[in-house]
C-alpha atoms as a PDB file:
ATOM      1  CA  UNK A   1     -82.019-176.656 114.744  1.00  0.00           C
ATOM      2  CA  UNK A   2     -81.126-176.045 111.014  1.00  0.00           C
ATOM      3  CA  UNK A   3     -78.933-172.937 111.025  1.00  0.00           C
ATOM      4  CA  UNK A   4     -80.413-171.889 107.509  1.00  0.00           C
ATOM      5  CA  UNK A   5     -83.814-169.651 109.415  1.00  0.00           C
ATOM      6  CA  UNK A   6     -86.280-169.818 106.294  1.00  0.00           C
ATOM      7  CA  UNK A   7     -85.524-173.026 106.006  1.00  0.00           C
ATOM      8  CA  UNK A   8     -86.895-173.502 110.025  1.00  0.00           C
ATOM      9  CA  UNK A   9     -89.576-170.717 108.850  1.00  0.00           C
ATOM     10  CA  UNK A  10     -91.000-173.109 106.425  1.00  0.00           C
ATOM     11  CA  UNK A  11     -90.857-175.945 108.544  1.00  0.00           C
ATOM     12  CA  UNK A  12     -92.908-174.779 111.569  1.00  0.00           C
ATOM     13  CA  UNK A  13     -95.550-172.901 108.973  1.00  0.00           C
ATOM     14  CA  UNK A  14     -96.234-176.057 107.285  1.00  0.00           C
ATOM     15  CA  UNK A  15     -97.113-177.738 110.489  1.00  0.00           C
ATOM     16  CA  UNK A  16     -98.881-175.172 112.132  1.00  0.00           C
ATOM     17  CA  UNK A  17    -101.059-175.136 108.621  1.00  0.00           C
ATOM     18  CA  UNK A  18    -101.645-178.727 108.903  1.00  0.00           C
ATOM     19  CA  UNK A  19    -103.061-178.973 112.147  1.00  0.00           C
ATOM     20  CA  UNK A  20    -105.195-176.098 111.400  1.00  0.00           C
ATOM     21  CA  UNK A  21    -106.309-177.455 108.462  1.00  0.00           C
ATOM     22  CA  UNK A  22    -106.979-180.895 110.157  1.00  0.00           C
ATOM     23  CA  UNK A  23    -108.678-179.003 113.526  1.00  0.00           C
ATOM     24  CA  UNK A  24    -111.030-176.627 110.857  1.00  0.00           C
ATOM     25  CA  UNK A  25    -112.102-179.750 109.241  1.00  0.00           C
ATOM     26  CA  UNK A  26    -113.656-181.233 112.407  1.00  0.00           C
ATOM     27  CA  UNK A  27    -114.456-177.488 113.631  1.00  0.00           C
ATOM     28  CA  UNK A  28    -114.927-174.967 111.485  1.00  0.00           C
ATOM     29  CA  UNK A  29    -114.335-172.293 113.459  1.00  0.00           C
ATOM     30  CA  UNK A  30    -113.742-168.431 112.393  1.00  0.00           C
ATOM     31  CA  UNK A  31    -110.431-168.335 114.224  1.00  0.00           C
ATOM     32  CA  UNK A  32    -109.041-171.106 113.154  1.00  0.00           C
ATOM     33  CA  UNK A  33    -109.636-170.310 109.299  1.00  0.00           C
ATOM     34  CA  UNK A  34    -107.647-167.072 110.386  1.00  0.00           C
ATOM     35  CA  UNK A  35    -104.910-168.918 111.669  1.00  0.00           C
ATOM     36  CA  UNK A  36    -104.649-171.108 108.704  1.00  0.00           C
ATOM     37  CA  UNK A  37    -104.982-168.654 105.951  1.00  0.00           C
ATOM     38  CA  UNK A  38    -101.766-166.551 107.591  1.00  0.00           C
ATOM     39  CA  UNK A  39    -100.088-170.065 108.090  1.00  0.00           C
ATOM     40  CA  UNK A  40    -100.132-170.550 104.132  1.00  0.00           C
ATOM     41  CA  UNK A  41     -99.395-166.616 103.675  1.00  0.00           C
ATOM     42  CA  UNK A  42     -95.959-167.258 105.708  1.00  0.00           C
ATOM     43  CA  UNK A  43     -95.568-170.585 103.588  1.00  0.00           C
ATOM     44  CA  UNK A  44     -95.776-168.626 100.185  1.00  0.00           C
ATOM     45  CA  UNK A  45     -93.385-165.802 101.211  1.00  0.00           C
ATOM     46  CA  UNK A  46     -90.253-169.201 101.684  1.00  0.00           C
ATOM     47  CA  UNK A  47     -91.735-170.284  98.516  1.00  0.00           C
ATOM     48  CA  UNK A  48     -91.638-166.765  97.038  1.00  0.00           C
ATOM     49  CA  UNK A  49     -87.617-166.969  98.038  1.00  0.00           C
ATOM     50  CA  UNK A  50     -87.007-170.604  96.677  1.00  0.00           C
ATOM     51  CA  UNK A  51     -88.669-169.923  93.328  1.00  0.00           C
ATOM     52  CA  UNK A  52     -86.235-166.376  92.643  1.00  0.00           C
ATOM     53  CA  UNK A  53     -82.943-168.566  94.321  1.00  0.00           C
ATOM     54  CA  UNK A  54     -83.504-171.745  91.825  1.00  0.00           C
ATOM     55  CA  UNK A  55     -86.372-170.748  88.873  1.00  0.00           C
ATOM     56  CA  UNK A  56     -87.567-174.639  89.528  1.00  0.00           C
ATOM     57  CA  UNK A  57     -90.729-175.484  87.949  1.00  0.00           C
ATOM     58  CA  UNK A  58     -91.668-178.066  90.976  1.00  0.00           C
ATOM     59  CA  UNK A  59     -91.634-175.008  93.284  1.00  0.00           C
ATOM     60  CA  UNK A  60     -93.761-172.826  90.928  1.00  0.00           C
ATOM     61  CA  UNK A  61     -96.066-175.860  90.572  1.00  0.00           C
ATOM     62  CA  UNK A  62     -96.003-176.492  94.282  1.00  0.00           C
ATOM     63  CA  UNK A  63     -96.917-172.812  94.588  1.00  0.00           C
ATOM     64  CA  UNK A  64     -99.631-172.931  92.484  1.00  0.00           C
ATOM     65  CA  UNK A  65    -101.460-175.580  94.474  1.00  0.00           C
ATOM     66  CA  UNK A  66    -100.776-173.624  97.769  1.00  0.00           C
ATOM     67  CA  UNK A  67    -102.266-170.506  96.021  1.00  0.00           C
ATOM     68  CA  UNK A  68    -105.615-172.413  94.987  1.00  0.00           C
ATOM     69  CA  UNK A  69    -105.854-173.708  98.723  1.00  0.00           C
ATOM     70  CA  UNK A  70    -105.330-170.240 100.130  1.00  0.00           C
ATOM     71  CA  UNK A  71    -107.914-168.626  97.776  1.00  0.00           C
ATOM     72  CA  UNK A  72    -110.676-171.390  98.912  1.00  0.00           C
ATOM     73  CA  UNK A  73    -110.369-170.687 102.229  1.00  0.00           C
ATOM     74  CA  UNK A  74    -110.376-167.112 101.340  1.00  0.00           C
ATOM     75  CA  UNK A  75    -113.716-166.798  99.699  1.00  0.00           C
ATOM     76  CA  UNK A  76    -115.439-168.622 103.661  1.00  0.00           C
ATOM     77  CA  UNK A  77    -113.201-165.537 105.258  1.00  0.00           C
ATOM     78  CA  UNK A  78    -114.290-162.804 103.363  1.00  0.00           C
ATOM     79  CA  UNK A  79    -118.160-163.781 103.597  1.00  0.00           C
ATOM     80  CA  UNK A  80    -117.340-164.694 107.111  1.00  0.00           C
ATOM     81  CA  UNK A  81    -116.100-161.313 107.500  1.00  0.00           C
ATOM     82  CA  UNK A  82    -119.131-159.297 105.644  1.00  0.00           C
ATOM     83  CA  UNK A  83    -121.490-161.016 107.217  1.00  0.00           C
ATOM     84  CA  UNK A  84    -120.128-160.195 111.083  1.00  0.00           C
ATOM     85  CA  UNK A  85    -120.022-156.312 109.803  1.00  0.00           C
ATOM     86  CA  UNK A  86    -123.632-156.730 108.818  1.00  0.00           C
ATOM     87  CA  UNK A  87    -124.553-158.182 111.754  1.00  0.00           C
ATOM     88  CA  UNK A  88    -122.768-155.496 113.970  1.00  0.00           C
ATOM     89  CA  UNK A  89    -124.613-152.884 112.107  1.00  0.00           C
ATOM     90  CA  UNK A  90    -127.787-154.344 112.473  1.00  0.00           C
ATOM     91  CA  UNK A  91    -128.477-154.986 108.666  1.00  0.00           C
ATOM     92  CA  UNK A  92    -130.445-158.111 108.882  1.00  0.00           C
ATOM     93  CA  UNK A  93    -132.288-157.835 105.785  1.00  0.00           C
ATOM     94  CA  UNK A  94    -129.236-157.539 103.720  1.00  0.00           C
ATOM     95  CA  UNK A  95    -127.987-160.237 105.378  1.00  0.00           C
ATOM     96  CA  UNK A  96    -131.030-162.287 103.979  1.00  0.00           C
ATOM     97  CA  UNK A  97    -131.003-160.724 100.895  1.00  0.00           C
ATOM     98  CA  UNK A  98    -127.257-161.807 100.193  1.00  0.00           C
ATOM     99  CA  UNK A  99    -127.965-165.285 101.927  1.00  0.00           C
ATOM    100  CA  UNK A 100    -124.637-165.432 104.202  1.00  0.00           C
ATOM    101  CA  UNK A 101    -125.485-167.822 105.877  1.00  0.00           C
ATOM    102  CA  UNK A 102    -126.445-170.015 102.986  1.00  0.00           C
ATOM    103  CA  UNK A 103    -122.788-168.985 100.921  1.00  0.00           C
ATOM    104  CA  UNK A 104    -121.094-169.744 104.028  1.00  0.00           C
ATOM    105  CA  UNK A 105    -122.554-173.311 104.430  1.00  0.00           C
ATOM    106  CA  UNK A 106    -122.179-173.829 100.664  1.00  0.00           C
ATOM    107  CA  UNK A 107    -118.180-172.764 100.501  1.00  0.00           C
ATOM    108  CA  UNK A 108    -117.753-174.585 103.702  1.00  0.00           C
ATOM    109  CA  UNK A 109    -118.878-177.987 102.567  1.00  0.00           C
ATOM    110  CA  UNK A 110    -116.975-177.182  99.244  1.00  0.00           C
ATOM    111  CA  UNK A 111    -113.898-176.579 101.235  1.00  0.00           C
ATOM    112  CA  UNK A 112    -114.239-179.838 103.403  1.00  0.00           C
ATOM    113  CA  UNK A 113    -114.903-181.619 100.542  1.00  0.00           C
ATOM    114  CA  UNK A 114    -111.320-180.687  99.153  1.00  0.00           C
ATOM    115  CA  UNK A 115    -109.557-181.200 102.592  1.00  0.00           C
ATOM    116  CA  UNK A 116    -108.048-184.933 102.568  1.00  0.00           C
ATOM    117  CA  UNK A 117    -106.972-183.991  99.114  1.00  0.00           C
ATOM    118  CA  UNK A 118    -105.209-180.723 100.308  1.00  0.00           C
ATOM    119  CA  UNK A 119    -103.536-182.751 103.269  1.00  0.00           C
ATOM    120  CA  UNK A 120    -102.355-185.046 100.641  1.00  0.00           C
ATOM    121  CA  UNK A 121    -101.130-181.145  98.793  1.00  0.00           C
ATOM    122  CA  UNK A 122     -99.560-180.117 101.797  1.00  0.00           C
ATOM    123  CA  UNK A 123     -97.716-183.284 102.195  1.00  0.00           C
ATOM    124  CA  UNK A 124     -96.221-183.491  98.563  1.00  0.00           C
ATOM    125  CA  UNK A 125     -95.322-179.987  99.101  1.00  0.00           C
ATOM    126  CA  UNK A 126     -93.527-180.765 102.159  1.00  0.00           C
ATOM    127  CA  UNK A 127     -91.214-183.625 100.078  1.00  0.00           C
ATOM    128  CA  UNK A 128     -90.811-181.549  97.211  1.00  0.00           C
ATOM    129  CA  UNK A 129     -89.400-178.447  99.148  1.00  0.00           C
ATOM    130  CA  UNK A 130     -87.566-180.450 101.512  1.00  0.00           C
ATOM    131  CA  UNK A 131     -85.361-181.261  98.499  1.00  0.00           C
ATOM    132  CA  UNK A 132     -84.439-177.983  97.862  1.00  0.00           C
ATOM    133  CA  UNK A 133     -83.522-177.265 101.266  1.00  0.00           C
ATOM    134  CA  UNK A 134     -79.694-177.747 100.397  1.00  0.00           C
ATOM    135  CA  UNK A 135     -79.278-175.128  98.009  1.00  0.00           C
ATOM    136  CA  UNK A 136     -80.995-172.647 100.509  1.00  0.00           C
ATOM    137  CA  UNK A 137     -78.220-170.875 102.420  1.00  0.00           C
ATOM    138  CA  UNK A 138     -78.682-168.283 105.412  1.00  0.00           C
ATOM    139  CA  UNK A 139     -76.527-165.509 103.453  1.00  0.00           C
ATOM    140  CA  UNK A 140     -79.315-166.149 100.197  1.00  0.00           C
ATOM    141  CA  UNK A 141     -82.003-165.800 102.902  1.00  0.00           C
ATOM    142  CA  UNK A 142     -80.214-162.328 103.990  1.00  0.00           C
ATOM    143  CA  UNK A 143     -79.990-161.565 100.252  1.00  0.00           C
ATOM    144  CA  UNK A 144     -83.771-162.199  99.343  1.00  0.00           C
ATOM    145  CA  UNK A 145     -84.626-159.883 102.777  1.00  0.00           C
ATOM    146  CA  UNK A 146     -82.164-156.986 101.703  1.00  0.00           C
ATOM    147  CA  UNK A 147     -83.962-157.057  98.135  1.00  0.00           C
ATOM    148  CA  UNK A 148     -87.396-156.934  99.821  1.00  0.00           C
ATOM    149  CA  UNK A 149     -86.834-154.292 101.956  1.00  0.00           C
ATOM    150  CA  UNK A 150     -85.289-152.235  99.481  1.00  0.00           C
ATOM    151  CA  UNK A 151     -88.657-152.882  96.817  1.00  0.00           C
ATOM    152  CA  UNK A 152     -90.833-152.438  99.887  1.00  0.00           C
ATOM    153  CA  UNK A 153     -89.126-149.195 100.971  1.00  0.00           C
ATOM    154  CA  UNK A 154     -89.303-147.649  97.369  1.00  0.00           C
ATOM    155  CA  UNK A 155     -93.261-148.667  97.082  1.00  0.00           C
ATOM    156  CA  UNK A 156     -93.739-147.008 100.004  1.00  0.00           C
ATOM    157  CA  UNK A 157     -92.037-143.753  99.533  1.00  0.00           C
ATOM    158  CA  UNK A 158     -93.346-143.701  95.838  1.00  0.00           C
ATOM    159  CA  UNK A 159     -97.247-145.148  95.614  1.00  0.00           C
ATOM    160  CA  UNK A 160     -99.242-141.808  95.090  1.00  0.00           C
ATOM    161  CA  UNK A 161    -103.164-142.951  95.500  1.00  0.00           C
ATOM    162  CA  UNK A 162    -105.501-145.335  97.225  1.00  0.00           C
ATOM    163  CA  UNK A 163    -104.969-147.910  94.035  1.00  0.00           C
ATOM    164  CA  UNK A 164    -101.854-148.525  94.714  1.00  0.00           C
ATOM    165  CA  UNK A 165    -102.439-149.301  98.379  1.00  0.00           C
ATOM    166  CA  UNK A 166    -103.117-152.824  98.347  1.00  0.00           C
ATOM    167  CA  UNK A 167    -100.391-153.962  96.253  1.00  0.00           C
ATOM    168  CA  UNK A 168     -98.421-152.155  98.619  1.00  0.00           C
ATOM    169  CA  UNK A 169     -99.556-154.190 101.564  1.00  0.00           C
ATOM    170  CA  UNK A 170     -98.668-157.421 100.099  1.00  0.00           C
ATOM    171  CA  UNK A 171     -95.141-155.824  99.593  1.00  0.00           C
ATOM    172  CA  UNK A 172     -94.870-155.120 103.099  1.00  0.00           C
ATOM    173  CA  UNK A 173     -96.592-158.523 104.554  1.00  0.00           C
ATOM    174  CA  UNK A 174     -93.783-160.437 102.173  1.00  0.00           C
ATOM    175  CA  UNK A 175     -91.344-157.903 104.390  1.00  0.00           C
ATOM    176  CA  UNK A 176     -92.494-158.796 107.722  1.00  0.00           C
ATOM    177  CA  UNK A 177     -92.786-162.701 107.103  1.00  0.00           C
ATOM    178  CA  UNK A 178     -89.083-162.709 105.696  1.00  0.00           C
ATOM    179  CA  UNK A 179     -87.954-160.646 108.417  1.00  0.00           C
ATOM    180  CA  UNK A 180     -88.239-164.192 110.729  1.00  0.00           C
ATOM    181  CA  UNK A 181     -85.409-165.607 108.991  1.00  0.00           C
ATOM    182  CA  UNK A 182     -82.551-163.128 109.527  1.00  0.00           C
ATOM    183  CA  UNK A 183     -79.958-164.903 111.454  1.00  0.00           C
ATOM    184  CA  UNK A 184     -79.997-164.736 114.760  1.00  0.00           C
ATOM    185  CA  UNK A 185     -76.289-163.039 114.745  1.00  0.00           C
ATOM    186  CA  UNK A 186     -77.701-159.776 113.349  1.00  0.00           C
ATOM    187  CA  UNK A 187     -79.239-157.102 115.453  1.00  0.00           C
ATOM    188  CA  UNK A 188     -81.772-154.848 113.947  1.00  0.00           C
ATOM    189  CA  UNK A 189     -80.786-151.059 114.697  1.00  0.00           C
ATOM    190  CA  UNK A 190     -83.312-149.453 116.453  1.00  0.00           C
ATOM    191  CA  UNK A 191     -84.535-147.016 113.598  1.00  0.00           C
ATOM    192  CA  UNK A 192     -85.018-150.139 111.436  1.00  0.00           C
ATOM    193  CA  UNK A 193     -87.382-151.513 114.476  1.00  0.00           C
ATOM    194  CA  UNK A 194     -89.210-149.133 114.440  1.00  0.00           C
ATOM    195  CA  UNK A 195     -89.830-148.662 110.154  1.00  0.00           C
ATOM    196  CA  UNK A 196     -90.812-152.467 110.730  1.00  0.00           C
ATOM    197  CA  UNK A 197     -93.249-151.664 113.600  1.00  0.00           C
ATOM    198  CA  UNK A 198     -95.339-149.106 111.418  1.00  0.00           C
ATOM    199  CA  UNK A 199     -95.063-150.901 108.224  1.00  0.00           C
ATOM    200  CA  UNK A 200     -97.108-153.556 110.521  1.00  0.00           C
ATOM    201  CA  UNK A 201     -99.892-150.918 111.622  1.00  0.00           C
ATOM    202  CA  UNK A 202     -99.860-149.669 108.056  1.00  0.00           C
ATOM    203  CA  UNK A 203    -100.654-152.670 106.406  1.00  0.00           C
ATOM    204  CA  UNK A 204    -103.445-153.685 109.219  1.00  0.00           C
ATOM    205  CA  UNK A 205    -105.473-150.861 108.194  1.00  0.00           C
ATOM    206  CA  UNK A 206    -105.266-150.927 104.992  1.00  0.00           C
ATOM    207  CA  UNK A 207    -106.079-154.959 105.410  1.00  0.00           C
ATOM    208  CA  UNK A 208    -109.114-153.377 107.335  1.00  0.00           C
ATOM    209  CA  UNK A 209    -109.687-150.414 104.528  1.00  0.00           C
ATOM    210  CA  UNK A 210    -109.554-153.099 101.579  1.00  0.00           C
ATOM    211  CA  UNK A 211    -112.046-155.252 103.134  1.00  0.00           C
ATOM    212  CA  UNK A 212    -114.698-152.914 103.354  1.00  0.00           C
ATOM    213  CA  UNK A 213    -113.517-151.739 100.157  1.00  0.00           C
ATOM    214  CA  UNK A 214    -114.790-155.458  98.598  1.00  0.00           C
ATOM    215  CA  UNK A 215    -118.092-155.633 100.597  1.00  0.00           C
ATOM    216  CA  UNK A 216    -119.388-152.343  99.450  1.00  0.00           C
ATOM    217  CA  UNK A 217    -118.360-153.373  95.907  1.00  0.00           C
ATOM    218  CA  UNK A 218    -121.368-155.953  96.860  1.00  0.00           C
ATOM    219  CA  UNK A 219    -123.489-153.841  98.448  1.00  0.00           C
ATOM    220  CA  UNK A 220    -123.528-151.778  95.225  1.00  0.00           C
ATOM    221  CA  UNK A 221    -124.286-154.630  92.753  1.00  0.00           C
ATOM    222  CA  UNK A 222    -127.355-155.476  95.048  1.00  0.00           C
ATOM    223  CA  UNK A 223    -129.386-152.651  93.127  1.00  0.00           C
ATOM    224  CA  UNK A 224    -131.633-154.674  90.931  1.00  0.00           C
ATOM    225  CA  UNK A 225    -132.507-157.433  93.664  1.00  0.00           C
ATOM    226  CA  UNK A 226    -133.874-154.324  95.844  1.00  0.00           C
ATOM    227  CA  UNK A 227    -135.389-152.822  93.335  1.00  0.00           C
ATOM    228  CA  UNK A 228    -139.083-151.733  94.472  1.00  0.00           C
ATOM    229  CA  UNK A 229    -138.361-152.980  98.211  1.00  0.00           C
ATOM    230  CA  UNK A 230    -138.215-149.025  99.679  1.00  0.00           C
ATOM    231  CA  UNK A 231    -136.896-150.966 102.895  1.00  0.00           C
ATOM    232  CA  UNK A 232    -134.306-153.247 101.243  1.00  0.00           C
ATOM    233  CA  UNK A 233    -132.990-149.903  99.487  1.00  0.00           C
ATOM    234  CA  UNK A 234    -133.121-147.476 102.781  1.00  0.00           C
ATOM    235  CA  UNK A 235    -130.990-150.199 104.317  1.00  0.00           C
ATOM    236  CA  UNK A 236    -128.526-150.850 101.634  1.00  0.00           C
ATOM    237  CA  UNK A 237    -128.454-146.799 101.583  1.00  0.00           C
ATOM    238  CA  UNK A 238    -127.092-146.689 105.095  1.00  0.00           C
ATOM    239  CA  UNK A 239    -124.789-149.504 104.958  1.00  0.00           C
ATOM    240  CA  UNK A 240    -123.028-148.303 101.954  1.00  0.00           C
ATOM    241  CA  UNK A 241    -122.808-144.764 103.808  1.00  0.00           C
ATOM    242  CA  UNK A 242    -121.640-146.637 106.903  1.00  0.00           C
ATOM    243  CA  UNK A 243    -119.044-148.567 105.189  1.00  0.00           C
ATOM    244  CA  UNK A 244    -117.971-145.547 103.252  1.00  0.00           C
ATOM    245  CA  UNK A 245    -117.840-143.496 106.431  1.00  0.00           C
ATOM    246  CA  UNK A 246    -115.464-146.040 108.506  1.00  0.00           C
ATOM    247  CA  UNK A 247    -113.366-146.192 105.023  1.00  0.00           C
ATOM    248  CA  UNK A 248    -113.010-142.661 105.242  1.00  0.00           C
ATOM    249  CA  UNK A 249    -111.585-142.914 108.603  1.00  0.00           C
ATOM    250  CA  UNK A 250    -108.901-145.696 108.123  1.00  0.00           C
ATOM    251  CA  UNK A 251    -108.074-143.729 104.718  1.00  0.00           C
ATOM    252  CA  UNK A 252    -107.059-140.664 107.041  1.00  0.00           C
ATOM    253  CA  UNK A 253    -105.179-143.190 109.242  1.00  0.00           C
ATOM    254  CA  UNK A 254    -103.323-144.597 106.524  1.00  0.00           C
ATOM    255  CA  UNK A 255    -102.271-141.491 104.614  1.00  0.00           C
ATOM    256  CA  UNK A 256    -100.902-140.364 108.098  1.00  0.00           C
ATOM    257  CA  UNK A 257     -99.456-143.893 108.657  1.00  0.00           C
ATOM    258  CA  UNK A 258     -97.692-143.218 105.210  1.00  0.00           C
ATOM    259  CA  UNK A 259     -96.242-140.067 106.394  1.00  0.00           C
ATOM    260  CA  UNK A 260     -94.982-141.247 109.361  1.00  0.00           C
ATOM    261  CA  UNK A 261     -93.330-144.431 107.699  1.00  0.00           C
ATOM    262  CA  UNK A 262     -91.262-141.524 105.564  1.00  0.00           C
ATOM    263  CA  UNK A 263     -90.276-139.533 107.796  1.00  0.00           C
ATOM    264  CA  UNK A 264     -88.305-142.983 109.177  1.00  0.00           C
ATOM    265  CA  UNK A 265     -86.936-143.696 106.006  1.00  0.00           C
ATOM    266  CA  UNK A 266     -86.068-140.727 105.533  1.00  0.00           C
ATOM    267  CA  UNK A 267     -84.372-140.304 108.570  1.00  0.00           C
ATOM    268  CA  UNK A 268     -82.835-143.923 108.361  1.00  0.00           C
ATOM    269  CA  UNK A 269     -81.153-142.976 105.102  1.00  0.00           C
END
């Protein structure tokens, strides 16, 4: 067991995101895309830490690749995503107006396509970052999560309106993921627990809040292709006031989630 955690972190991310990737290309299930896609999140946040400890070019490089990977597997996700909300709310007309089921086929056979080559990505990766791996030390891992919870902390406490909620989140996901490689010596007080524990819920809903967020952004640019169907437009009508509704809710929940996060900072401090 290497005694530097990220380091370990990194190690068992980049396998797990492997087989996924190797199980999704013989079945490409919903799940398993999931699984992946928060695989190569975990991977980035070690790579986020190697690039500010040595500034190497291979890394950024490296990064880039696993960025381009992640966003391809994004784009099946979200329209896997919309189209299971339309289908819940019974908006099958939308559905074929939008052809999900066609845009999922089509960015699922691109994605296959560009599988053996992102194996081949992952492995490189792998040999590039294992080389760096000596200069990573478990007091610059404590370091890198100090900093992070500090910036994540201050974003929290300071980020005024709904705009600034999503950059927020990816503060506090970066947070979370490094918060696997604290060593093992070091036990979390309790208050600090707990500020980790809602930072989680906060940053599920407004996961949840930003994903309607981007399908009603669709469901608005659908006005000319429904244009003269009375039915097409009823039904776009409700779903937008559906979606806007259930955002509604989760923006309560967060701005309450906010509130208590402070009052645990504030009473950590």
């Amino acid at each position: 067991m290497n005694a530097v955690r990220s380091v370990d972190f990194f190690i068992s991310q980049h396998q797990k995101a492997v087989n996924d990737l190797e199980n999704y290309f013989h079945d490409p299930d919903m799940e398993i895309l999931h699984e992946f896609r928060v695989e190569v999140k975990k991977i980035r946040s070690v790579l986020f830490l190697i690039e500010q400890i040595t500034g190497s070019k291979k890394v950024k490089k490296a990064h880039r690749q696993i960025r381009h990977i992640f966003h391809k597997a994004g784009e099946i996700r979200e329209l896997q995503l919309e189209s299971v909300w339309l289908h819940r709310h019974r908006k099958f007309n939308l559905l074929r107006l939008m052809e999900y089921d066609k845009e999922i086929k089509k960015s699922d056979r691109s994605f296959h396509l560009e599988v053996p080559e992102m194996l081949h990505s992952f492995k490189k990766i792998r040999e590039k970052i294992e080389k760096i791996f000596p200069y990573l030390t478990q007091q610059k891992s404590d370091h890198y999560i100090t900093k992070k919870w500090q910036e994540t902390l201050l974003a929290v406490l300071t980020v005024k309106t709904e705009t600034g909620w999503h950059e927020t989140r990816k503060k506090i996901k970066q947070l979370l993921y490094a918060r696997n490689w604290i060593a093992e010596a070091i036990v979390l007080p309790v208050p600090v627990n707990r500020i980790f524990l809602v930072l989680d819920n906060l940053q599920s809903l407004i996961g949840q809040w930003h994903d309607l967020k981007l399908l009603e952004k669709k469901l608005l640019s659908l006005e000319k292709k429904s244009k003269g169907h009375a039915m097409l437009i009823r039904e776009q009508q409700l779903a937008i006031k559906k979606l806007q509704l259930e955002q509604d809710d989760l923006a309560k929940k967060i701005i309450i989630s906010f509130r208590n996060i402070r009052k645990n900072i504030i009473a950590y401090r």
